[in-house]
C-alpha atoms as a PDB file:
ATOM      1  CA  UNK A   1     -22.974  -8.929  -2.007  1.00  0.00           C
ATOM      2  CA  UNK A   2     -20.626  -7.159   0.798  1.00  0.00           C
ATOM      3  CA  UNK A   3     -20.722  -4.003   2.043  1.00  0.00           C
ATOM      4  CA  UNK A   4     -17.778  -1.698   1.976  1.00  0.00           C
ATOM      5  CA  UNK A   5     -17.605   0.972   5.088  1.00  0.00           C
ATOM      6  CA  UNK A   6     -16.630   4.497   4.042  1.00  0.00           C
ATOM      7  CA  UNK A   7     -13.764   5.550   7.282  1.00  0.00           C
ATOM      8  CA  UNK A   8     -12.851   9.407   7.558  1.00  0.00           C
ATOM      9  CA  UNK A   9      -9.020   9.853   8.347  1.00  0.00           C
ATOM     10  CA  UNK A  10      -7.300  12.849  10.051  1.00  0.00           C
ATOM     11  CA  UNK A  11      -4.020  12.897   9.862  1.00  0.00           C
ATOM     12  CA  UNK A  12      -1.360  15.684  11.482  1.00  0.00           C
ATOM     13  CA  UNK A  13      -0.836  18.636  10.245  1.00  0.00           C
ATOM     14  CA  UNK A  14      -3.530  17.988   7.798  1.00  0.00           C
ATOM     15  CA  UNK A  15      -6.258  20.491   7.706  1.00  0.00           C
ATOM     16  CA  UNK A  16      -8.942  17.986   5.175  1.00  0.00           C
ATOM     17  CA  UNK A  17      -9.555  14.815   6.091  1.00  0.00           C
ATOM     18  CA  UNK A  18      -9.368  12.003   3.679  1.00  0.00           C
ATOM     19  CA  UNK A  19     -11.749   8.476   3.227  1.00  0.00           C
ATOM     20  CA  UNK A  20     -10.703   5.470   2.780  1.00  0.00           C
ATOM     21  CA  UNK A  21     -13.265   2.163   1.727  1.00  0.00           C
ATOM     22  CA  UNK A  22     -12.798  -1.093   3.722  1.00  0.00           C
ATOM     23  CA  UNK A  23     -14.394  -4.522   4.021  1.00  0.00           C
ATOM     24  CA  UNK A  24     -15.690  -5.884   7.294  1.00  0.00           C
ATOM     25  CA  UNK A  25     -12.900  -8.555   6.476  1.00  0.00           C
ATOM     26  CA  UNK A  26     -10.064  -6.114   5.930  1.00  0.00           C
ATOM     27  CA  UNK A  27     -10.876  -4.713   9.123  1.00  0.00           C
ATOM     28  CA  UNK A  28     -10.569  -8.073  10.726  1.00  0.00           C
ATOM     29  CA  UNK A  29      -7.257  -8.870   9.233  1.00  0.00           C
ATOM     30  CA  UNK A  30      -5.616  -5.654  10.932  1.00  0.00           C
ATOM     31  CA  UNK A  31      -6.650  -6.924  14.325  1.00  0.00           C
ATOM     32  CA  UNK A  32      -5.240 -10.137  13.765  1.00  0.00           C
ATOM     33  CA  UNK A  33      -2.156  -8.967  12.498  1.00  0.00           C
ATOM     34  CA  UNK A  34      -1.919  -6.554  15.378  1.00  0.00           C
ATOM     35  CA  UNK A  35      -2.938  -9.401  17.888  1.00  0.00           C
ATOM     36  CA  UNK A  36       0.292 -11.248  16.059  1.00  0.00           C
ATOM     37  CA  UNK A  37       2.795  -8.157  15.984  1.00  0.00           C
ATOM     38  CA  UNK A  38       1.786  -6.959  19.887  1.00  0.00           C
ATOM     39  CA  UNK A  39       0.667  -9.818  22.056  1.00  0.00           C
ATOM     40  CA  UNK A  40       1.768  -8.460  25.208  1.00  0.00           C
ATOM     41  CA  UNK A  41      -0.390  -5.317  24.468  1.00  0.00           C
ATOM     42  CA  UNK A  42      -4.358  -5.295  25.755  1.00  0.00           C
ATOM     43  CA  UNK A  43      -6.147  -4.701  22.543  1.00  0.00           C
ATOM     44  CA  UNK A  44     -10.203  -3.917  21.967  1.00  0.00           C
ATOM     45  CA  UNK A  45     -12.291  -6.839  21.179  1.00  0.00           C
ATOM     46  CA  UNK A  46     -13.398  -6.751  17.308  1.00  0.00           C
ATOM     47  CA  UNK A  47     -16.652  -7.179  16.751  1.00  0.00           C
ATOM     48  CA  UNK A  48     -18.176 -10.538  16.398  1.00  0.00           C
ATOM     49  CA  UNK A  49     -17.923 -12.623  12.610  1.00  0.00           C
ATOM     50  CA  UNK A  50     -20.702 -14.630  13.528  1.00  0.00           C
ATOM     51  CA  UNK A  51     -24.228 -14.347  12.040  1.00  0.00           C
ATOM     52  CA  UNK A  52     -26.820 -17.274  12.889  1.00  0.00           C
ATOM     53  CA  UNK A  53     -29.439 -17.922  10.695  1.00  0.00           C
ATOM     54  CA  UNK A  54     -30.170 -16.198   6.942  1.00  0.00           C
ATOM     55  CA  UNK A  55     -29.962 -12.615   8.578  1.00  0.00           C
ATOM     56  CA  UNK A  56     -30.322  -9.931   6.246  1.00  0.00           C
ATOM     57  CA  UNK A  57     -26.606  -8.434   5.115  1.00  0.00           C
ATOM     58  CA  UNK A  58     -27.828  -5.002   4.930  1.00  0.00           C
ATOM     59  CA  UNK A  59     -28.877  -5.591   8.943  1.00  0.00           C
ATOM     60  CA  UNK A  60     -26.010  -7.284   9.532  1.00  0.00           C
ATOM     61  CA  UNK A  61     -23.826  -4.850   7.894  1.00  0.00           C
ATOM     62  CA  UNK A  62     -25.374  -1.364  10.136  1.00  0.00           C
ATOM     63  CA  UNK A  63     -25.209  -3.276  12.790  1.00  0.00           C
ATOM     64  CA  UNK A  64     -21.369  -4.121  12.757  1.00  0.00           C
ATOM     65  CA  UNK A  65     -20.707   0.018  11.481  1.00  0.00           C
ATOM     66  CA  UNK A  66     -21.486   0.705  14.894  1.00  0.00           C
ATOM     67  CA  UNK A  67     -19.468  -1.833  16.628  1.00  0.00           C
ATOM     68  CA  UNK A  68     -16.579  -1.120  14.102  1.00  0.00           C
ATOM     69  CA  UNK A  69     -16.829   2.769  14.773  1.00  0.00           C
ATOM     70  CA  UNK A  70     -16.480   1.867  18.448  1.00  0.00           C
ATOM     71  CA  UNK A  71     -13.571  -0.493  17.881  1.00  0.00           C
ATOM     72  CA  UNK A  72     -11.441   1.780  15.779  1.00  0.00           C
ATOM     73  CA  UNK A  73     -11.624   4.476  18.426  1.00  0.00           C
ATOM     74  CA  UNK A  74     -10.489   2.172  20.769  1.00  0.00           C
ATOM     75  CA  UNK A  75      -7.584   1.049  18.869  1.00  0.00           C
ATOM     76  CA  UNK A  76      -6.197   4.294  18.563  1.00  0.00           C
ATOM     77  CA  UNK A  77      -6.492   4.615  22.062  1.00  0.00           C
ATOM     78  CA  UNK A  78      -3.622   2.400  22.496  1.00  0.00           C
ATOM     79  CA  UNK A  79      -0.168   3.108  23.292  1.00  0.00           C
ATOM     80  CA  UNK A  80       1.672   4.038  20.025  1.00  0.00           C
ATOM     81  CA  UNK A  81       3.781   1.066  19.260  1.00  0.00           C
ATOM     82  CA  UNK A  82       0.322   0.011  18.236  1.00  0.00           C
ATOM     83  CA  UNK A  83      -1.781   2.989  17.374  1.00  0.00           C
ATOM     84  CA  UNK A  84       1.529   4.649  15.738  1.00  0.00           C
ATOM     85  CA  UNK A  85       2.397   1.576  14.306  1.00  0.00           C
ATOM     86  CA  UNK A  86       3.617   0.648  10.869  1.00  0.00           C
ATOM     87  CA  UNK A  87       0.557  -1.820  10.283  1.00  0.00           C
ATOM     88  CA  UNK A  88      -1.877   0.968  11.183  1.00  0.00           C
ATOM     89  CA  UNK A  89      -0.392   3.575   8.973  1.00  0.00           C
ATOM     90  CA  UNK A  90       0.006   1.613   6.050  1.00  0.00           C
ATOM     91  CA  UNK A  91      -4.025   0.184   6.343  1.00  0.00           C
ATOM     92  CA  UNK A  92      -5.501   3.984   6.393  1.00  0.00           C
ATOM     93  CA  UNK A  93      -3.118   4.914   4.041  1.00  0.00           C
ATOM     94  CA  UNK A  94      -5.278   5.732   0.429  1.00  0.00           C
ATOM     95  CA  UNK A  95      -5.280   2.701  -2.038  1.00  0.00           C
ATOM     96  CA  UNK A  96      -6.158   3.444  -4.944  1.00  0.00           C
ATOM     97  CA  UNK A  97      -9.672   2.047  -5.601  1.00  0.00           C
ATOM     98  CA  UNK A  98     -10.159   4.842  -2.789  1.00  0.00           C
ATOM     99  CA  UNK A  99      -8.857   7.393  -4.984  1.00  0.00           C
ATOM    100  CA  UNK A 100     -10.954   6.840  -7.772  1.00  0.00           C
ATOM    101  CA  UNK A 101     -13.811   9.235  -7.836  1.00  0.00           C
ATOM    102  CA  UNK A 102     -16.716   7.300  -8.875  1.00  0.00           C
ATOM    103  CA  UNK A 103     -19.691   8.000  -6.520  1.00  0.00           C
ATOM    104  CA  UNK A 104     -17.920   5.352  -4.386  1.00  0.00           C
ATOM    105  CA  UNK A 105     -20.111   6.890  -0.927  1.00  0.00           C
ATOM    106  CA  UNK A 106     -23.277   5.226  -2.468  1.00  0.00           C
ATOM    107  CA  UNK A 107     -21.669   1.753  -3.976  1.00  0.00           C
ATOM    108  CA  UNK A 108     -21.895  -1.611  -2.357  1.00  0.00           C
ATOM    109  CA  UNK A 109     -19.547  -2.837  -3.924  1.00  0.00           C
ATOM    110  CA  UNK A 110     -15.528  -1.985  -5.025  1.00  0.00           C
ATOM    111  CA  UNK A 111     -14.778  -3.073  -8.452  1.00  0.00           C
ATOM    112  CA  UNK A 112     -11.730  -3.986 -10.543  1.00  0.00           C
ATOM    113  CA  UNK A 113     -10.243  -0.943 -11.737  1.00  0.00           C
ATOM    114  CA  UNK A 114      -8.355  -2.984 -14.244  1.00  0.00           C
ATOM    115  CA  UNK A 115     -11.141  -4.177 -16.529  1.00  0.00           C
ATOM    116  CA  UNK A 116      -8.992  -3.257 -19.854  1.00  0.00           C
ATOM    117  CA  UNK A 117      -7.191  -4.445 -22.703  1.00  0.00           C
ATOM    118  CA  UNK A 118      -3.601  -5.043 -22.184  1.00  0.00           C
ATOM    119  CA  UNK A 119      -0.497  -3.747 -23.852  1.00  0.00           C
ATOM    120  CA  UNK A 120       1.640  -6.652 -25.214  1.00  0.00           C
ATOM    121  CA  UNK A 121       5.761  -6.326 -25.212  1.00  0.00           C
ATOM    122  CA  UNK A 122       5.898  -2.926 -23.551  1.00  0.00           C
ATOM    123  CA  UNK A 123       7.148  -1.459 -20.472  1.00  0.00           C
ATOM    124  CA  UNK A 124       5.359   1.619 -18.790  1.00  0.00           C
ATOM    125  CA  UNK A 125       2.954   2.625 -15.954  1.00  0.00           C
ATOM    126  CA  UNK A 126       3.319   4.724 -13.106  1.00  0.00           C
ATOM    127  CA  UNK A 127       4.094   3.774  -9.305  1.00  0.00           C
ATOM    128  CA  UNK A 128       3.143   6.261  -6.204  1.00  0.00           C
ATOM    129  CA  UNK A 129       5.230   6.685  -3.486  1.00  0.00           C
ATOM    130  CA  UNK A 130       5.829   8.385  -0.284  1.00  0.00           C
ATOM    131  CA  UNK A 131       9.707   9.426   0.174  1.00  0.00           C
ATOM    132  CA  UNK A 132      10.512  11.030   3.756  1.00  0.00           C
ATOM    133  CA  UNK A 133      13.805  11.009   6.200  1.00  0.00           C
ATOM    134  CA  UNK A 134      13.263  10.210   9.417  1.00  0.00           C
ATOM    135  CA  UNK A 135      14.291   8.896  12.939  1.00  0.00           C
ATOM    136  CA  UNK A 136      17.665   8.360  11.380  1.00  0.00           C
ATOM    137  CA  UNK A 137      16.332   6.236   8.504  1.00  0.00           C
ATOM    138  CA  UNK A 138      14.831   6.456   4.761  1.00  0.00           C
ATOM    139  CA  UNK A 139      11.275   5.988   4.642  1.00  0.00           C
ATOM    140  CA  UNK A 140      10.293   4.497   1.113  1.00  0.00           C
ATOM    141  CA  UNK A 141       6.640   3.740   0.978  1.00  0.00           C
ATOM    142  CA  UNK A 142       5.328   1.902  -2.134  1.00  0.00           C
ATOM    143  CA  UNK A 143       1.900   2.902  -2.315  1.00  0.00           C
ATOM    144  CA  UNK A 144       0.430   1.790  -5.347  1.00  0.00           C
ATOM    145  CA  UNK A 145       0.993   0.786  -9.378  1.00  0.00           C
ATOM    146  CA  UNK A 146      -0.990   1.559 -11.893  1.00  0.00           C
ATOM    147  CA  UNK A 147      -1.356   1.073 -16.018  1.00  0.00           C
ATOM    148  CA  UNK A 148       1.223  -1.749 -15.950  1.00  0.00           C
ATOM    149  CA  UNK A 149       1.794  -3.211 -19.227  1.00  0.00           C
ATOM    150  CA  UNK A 150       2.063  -7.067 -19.920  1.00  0.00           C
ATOM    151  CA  UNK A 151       4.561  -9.304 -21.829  1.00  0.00           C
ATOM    152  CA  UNK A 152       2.282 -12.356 -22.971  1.00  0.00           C
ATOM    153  CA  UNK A 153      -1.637 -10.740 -22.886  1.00  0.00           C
ATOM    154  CA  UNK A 154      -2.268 -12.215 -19.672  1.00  0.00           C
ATOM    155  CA  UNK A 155      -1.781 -10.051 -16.112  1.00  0.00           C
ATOM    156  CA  UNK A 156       1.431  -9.898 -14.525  1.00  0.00           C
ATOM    157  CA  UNK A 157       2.512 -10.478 -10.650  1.00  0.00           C
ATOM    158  CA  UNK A 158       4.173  -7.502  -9.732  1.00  0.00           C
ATOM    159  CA  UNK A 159       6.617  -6.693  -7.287  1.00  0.00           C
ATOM    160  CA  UNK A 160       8.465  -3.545  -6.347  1.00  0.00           C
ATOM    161  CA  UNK A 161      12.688  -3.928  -6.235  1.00  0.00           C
ATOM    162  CA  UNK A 162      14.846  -1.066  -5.109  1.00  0.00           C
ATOM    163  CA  UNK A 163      18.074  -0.068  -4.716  1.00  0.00           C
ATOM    164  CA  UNK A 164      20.295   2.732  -3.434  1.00  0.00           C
ATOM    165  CA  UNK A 165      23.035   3.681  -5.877  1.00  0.00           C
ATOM    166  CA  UNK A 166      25.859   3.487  -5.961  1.00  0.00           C
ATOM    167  CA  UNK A 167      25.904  -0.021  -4.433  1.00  0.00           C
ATOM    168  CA  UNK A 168      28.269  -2.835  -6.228  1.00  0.00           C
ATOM    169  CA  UNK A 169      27.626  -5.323  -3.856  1.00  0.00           C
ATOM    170  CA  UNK A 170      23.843  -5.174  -4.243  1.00  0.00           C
ATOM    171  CA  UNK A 171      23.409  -4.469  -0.185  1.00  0.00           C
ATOM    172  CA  UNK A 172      20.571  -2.291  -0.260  1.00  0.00           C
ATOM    173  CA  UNK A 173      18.330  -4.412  -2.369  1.00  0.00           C
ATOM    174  CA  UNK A 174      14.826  -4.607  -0.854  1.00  0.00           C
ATOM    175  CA  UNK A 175      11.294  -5.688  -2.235  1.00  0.00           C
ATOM    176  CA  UNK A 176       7.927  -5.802  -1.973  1.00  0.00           C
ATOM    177  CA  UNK A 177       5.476  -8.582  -1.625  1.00  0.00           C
ATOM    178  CA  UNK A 178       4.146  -9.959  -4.831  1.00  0.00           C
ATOM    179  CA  UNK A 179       0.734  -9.022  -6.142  1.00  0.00           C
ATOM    180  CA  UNK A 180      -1.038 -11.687  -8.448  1.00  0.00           C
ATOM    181  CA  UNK A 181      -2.459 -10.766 -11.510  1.00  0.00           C
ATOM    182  CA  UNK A 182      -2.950  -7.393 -11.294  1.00  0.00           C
ATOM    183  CA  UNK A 183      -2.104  -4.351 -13.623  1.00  0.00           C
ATOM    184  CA  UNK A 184      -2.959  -1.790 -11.037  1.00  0.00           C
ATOM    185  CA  UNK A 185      -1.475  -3.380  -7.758  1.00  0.00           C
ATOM    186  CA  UNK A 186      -1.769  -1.778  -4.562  1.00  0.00           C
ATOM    187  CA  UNK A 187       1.365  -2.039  -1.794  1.00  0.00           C
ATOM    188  CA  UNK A 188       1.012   0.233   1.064  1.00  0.00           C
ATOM    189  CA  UNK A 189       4.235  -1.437   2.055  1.00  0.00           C
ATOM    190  CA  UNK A 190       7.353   0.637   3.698  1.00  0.00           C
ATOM    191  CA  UNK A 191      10.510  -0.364   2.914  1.00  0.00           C
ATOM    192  CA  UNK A 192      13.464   1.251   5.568  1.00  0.00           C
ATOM    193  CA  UNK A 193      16.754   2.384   4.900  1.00  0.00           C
ATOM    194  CA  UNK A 194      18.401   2.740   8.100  1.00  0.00           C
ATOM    195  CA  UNK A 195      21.747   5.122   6.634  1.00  0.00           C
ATOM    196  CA  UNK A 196      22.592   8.672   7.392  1.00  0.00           C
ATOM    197  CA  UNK A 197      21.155  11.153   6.255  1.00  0.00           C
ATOM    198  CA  UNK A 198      24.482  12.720   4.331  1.00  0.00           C
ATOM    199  CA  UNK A 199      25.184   8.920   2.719  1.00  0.00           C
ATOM    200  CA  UNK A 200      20.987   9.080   1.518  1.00  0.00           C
ATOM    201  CA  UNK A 201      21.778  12.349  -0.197  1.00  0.00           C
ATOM    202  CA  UNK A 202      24.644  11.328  -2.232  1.00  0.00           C
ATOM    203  CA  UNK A 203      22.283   8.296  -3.738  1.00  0.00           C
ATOM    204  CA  UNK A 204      19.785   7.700  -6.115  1.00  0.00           C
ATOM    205  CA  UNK A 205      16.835   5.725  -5.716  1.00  0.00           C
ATOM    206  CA  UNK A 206      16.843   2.983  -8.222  1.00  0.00           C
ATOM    207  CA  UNK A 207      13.305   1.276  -8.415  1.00  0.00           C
ATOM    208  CA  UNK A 208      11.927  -1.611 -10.847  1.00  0.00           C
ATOM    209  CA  UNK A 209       9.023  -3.582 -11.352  1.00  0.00           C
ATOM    210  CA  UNK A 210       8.872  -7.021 -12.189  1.00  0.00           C
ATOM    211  CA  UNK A 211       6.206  -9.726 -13.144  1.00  0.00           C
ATOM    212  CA  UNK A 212       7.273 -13.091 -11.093  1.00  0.00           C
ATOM    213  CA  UNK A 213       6.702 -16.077 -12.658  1.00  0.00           C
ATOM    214  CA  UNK A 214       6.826 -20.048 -11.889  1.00  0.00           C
ATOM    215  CA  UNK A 215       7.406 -21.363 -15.039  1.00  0.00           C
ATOM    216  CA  UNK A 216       9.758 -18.707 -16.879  1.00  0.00           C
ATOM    217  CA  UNK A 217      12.080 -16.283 -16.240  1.00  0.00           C
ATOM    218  CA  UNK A 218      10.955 -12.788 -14.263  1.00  0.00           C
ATOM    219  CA  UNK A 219       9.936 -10.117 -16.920  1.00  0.00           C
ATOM    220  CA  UNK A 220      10.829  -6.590 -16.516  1.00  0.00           C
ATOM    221  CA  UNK A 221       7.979  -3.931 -16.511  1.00  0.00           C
ATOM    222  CA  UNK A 222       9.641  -0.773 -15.893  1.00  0.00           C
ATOM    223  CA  UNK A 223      11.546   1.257 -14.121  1.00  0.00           C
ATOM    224  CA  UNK A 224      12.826   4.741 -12.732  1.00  0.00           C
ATOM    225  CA  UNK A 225      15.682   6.550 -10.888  1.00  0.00           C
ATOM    226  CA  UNK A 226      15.165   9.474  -8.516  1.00  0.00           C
ATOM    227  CA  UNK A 227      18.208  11.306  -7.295  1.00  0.00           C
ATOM    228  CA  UNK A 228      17.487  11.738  -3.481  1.00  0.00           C
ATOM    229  CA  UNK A 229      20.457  14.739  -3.161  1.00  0.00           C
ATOM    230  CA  UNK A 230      17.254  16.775  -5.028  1.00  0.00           C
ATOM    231  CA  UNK A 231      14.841  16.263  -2.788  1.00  0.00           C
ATOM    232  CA  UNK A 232      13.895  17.650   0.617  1.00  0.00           C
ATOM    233  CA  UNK A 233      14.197  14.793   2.409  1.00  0.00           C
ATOM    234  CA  UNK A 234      13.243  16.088   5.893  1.00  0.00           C
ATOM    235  CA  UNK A 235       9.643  16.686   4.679  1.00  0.00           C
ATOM    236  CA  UNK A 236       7.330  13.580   3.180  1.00  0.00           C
ATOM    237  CA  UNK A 237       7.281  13.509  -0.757  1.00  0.00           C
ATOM    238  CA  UNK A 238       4.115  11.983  -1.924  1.00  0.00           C
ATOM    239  CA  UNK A 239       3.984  11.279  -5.533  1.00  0.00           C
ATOM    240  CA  UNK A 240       3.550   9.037  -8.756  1.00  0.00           C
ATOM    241  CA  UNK A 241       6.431   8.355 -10.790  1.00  0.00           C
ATOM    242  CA  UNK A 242       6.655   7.327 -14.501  1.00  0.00           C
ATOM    243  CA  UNK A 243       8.005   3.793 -14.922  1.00  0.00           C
ATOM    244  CA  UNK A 244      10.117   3.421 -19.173  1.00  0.00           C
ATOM    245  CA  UNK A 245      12.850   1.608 -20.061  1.00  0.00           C
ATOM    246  CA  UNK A 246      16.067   1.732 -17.848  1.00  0.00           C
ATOM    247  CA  UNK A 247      19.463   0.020 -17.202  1.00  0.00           C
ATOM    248  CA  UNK A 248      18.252  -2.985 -14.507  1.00  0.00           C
ATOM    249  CA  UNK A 249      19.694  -5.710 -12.266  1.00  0.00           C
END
């Protein structure tokens, strides 16, 4: 058993706040990676990980929503390389098991949301991103994946390629990490285009999935292609996109 704490996000120039659902561990994990990314910068203490003796979780857990509360208000106390940060954002940005309206204030526990069937030789899904222009760059964030298909029955390890077209010499190729076995994958990861903003409109945002394998070629599970010269760039476009069949490299 592990208890999930429910965090209430404000963001600017958002009137409703949104929640997001993280583990004690999770939580951990962004101070270490922040300890890693700014070492020269005085960061809060996180809470202790130690429990002696067979103390009750549920004890355990209230006690450390206090000391968490405290800590997070802390840490966006900081200067804003840190609190502004890239790793911050993308850790209070919505996954999608917090998306999924299920009475999740009252679980313990966060389930797999992927507990179905699969669909052999297709391609299809849907992958959510955020699309915005700014401080001379394109922001691409790859939020999450969902109703992936698979090749072979079992789960595919997706990962997130994208280009900007035109591009013959394949320079703007970028990708995500890979997530293992998974056909509803969650990202939160930004990929960065640093191009003007006249060269961004005359693209089009080419974007596949893939399964990786070890022992066999990469398999293709969809794609799409967004024309950017459509969009208002200057404000953030957050949205899911259909993934079919499509021309790929």
């Amino acid at each position: 058993k592990y208890y999930v704490y429910i965090i209430k996000v404000y963001r600017q120039d958002k009137e409703e706040p949104t929640f997001v659902f993280r583990t004690y561990d999770e939580l951990f994990e962004l101070h270490q990676r922040l300890t890693l990314a700014y070492p020269h910068v005085r960061l809060p203490s996180f809470p202790t990980r130690t429990v002696i003796g067979r103390s009750n979780i549920k004890q355990v857990a209230e006690r450390r929503q206090v000391d968490l509360s405290i800590y997070l208000k802390e840490m966006m106390s900081t200067p804003p390389q840190v609190s502004q940060s890239d790793l911050v954002y993308t850790f209070f940005h919505p996954m999608l098991r917090d998306e999924k309206d299920a009475g999740a204030a009252n679980m313990l526990k966060i389930g797999d949301a992927s507990q179905r069937p699969p669909t052999i030789g297709q391609v299809g899904g849907s992958v959510k991103l955020s699309i915005h222009y700014k401080k001379n760059g394109l922001f691409i964030m790859v939020m999450h994946a969902k109703d992936l298909m698979s090749q072979d029955g079992d789960d595919p390890n997706p990962y997130v390629k994208t280009y900007l077209l035109p591009d013959p010499s394949k320079l703007t190729k970028q990708k995500t990490k890979i997530a293992k076995k998974s056909l509803n994958p969650t990202y939160n990861e930004m990929l960065v285009y640093n191009i003007p903003l006249a060269d961004v409109q005359r693209r089009t945002l080419q974007l596949t999935v893939w399964s990786s394998e070890s022992v066999k070629e990469n398999y293709f599970l969809g794609g799409t292609s967004i024309r950017l010269g459509d969009m208002d760039l200057k404000q953030e476009t957050v949205q899911w996109y259909k993934l079919g069949n499509m021309p790929h490299r």
